[in-house]
N, C-alpha and C. Protein backbone atom coordinates (compact mmCIF):
# COMPACT_ATOMS: atom_id res chain seq x y z
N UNK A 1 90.61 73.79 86.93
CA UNK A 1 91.92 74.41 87.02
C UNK A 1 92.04 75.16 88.34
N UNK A 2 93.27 75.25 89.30
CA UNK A 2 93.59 76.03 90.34
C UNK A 2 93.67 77.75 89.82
N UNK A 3 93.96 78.29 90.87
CA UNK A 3 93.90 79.84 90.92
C UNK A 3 95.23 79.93 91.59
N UNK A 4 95.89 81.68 91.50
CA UNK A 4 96.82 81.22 92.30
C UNK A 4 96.88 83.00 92.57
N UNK A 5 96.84 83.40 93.80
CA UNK A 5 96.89 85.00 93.93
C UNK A 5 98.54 85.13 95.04
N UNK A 6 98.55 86.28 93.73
CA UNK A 6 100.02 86.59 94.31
C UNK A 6 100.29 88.00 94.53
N UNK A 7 100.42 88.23 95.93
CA UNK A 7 100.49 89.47 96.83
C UNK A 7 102.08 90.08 96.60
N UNK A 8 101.97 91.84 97.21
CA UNK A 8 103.10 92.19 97.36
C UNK A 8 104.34 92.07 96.47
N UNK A 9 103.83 92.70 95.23
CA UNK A 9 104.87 92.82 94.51
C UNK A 9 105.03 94.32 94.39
N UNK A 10 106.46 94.47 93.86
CA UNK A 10 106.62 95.72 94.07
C UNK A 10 106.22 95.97 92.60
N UNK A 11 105.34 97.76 92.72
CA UNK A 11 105.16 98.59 91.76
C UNK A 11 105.78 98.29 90.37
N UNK A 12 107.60 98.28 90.76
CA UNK A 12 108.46 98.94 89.51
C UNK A 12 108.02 97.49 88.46
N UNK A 13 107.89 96.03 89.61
CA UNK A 13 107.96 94.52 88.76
C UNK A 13 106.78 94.39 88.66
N UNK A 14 105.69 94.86 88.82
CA UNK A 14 104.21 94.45 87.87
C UNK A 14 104.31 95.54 86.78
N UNK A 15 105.07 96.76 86.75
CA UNK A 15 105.53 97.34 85.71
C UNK A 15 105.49 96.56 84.70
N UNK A 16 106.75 95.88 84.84
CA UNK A 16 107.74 95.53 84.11
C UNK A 16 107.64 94.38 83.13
N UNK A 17 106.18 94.04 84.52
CA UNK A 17 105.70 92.98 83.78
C UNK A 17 104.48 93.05 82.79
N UNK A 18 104.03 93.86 83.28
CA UNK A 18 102.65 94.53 82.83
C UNK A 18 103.27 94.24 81.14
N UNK A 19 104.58 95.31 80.76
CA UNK A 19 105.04 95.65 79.29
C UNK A 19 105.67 94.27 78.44
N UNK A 20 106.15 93.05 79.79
CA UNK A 20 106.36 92.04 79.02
C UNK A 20 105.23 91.89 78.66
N UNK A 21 104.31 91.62 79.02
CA UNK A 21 103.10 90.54 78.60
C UNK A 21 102.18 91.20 77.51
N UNK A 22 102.86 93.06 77.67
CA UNK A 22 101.98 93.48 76.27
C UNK A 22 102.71 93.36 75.06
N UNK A 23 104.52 92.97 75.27
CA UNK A 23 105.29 93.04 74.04
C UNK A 23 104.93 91.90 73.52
N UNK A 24 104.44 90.52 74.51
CA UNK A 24 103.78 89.08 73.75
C UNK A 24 102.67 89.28 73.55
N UNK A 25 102.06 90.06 73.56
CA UNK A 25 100.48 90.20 73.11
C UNK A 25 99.43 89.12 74.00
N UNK A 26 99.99 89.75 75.15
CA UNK A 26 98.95 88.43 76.18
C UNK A 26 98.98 89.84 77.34
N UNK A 27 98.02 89.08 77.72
CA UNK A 27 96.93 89.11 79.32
C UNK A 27 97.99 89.24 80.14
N UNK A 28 98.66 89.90 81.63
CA UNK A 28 99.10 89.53 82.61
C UNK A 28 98.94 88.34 83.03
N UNK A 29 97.85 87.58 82.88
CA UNK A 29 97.35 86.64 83.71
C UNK A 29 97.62 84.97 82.68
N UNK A 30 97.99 85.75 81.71
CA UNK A 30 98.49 84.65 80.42
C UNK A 30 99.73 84.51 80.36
N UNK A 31 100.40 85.51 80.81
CA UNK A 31 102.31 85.65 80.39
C UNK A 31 102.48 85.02 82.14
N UNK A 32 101.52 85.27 83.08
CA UNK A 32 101.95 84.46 84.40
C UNK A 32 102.26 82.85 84.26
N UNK A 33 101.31 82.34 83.46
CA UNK A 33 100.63 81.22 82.97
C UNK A 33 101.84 80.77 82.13
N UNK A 34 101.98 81.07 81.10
CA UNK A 34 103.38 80.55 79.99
C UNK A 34 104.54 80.73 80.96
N UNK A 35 104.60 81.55 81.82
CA UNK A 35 106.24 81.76 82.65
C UNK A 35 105.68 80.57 83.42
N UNK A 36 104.99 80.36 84.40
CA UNK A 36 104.51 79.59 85.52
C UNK A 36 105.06 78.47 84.41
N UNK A 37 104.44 78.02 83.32
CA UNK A 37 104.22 76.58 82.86
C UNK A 37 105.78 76.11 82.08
N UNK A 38 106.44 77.40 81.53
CA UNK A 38 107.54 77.26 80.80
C UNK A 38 108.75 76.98 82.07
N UNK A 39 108.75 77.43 83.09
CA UNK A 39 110.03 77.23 84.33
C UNK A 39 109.58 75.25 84.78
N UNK A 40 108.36 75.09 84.97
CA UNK A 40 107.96 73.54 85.10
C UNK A 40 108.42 73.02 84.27
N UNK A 41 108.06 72.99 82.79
CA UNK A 41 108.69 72.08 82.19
C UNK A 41 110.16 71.98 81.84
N UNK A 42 110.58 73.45 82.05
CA UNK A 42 112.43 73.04 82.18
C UNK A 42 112.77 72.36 83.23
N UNK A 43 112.03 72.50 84.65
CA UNK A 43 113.21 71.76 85.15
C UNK A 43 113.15 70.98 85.99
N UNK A 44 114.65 70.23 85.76
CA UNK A 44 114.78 68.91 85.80
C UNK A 44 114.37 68.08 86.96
N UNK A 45 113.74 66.82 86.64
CA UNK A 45 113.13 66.49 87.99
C UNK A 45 113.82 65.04 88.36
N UNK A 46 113.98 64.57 89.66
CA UNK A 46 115.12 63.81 90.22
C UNK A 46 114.86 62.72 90.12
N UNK A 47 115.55 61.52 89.84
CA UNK A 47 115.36 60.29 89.20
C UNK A 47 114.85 59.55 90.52
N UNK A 48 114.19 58.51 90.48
CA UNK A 48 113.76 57.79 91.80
C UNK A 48 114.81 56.68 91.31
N UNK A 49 114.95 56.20 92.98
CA UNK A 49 115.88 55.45 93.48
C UNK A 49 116.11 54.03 92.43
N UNK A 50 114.51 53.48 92.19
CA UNK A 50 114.77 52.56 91.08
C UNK A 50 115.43 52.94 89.64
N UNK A 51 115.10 54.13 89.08
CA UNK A 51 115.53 54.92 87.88
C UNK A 51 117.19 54.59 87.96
N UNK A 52 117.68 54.95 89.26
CA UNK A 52 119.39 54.87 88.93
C UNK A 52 119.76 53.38 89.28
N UNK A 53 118.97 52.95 90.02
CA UNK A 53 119.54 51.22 90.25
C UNK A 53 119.62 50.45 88.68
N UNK A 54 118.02 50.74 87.65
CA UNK A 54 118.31 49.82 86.67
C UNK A 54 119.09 51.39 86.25
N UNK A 55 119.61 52.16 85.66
CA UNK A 55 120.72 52.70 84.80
C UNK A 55 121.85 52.27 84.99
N UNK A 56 121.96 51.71 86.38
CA UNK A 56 123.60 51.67 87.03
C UNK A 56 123.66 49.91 86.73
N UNK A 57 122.64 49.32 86.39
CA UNK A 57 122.60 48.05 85.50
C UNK A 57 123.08 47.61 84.51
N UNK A 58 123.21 48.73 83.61
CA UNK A 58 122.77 48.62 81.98
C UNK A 58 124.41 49.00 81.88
N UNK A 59 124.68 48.08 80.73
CA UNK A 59 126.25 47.55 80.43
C UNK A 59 126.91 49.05 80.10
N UNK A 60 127.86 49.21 80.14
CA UNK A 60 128.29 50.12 79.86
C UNK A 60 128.66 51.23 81.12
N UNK A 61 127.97 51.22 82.23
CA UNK A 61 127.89 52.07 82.97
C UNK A 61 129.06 51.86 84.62
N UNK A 62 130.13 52.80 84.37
CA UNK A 62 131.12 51.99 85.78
C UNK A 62 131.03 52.83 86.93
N UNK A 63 131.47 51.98 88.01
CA UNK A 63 130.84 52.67 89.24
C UNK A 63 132.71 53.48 89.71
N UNK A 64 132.29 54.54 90.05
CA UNK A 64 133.19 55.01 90.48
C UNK A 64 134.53 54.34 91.31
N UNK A 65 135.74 54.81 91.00
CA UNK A 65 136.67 54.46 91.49
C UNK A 65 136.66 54.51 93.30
N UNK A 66 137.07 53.51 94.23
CA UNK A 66 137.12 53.83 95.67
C UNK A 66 138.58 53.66 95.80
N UNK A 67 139.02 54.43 96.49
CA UNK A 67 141.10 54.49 97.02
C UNK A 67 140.49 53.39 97.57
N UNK A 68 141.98 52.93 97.58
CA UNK A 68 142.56 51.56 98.57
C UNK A 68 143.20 52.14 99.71
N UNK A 69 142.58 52.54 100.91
CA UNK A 69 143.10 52.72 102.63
C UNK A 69 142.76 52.33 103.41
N UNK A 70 143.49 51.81 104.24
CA UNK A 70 143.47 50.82 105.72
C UNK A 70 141.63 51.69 106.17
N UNK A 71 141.24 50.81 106.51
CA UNK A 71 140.00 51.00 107.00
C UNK A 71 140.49 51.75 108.24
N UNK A 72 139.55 52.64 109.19
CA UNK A 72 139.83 52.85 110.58
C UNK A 72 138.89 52.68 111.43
N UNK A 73 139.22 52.25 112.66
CA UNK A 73 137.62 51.67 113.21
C UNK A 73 138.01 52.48 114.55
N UNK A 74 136.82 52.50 114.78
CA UNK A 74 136.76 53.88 116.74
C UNK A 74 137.52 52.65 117.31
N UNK A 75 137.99 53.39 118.91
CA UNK A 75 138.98 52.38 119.74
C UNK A 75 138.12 52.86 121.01
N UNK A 76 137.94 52.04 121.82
CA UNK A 76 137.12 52.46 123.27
C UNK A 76 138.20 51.95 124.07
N UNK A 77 139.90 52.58 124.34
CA UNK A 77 140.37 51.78 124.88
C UNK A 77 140.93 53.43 125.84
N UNK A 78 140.98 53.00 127.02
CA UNK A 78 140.76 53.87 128.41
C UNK A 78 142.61 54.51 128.67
């Protein structure tokens, strides 16, 4: 398992934290651990490029509307 040391916190928030981790009946170093591990598994992680190609496959699924406007193209004219 890694280690992970974390500097420079202020006084009032190792407080604060100190009393969370005694209202769960854990260790500082345990309530770091469940917060550290509980924010990972919420959140959400970004689909790879194949993930949305086959979703954007699968029947049911429509691709956004594009307006109908005259295209415009650059002019290099002097």
């Amino acid at each position: 398992m890694a280690s992970l040391t974390i500097r420079n916190i202020p006084e009032e928030a190792k407080r604060k934290f100190r009393q969370r981790a005694a209202a769960h009946g854990r260790s500082m170093e345990e309530e770091a651990r469940q917060l550290i591990l509980s924010v990972v598994a919420s959140t959400p992680t970004r689909p790879s490029i194949g993930q949305m190609l086959y979703d954007a496959s699968r029947p049911g699924f429509d691709l956004p509307e594009v307006p109908d406007s005259p295209a415009s193209y650059a002019t290099f004219d002097e």
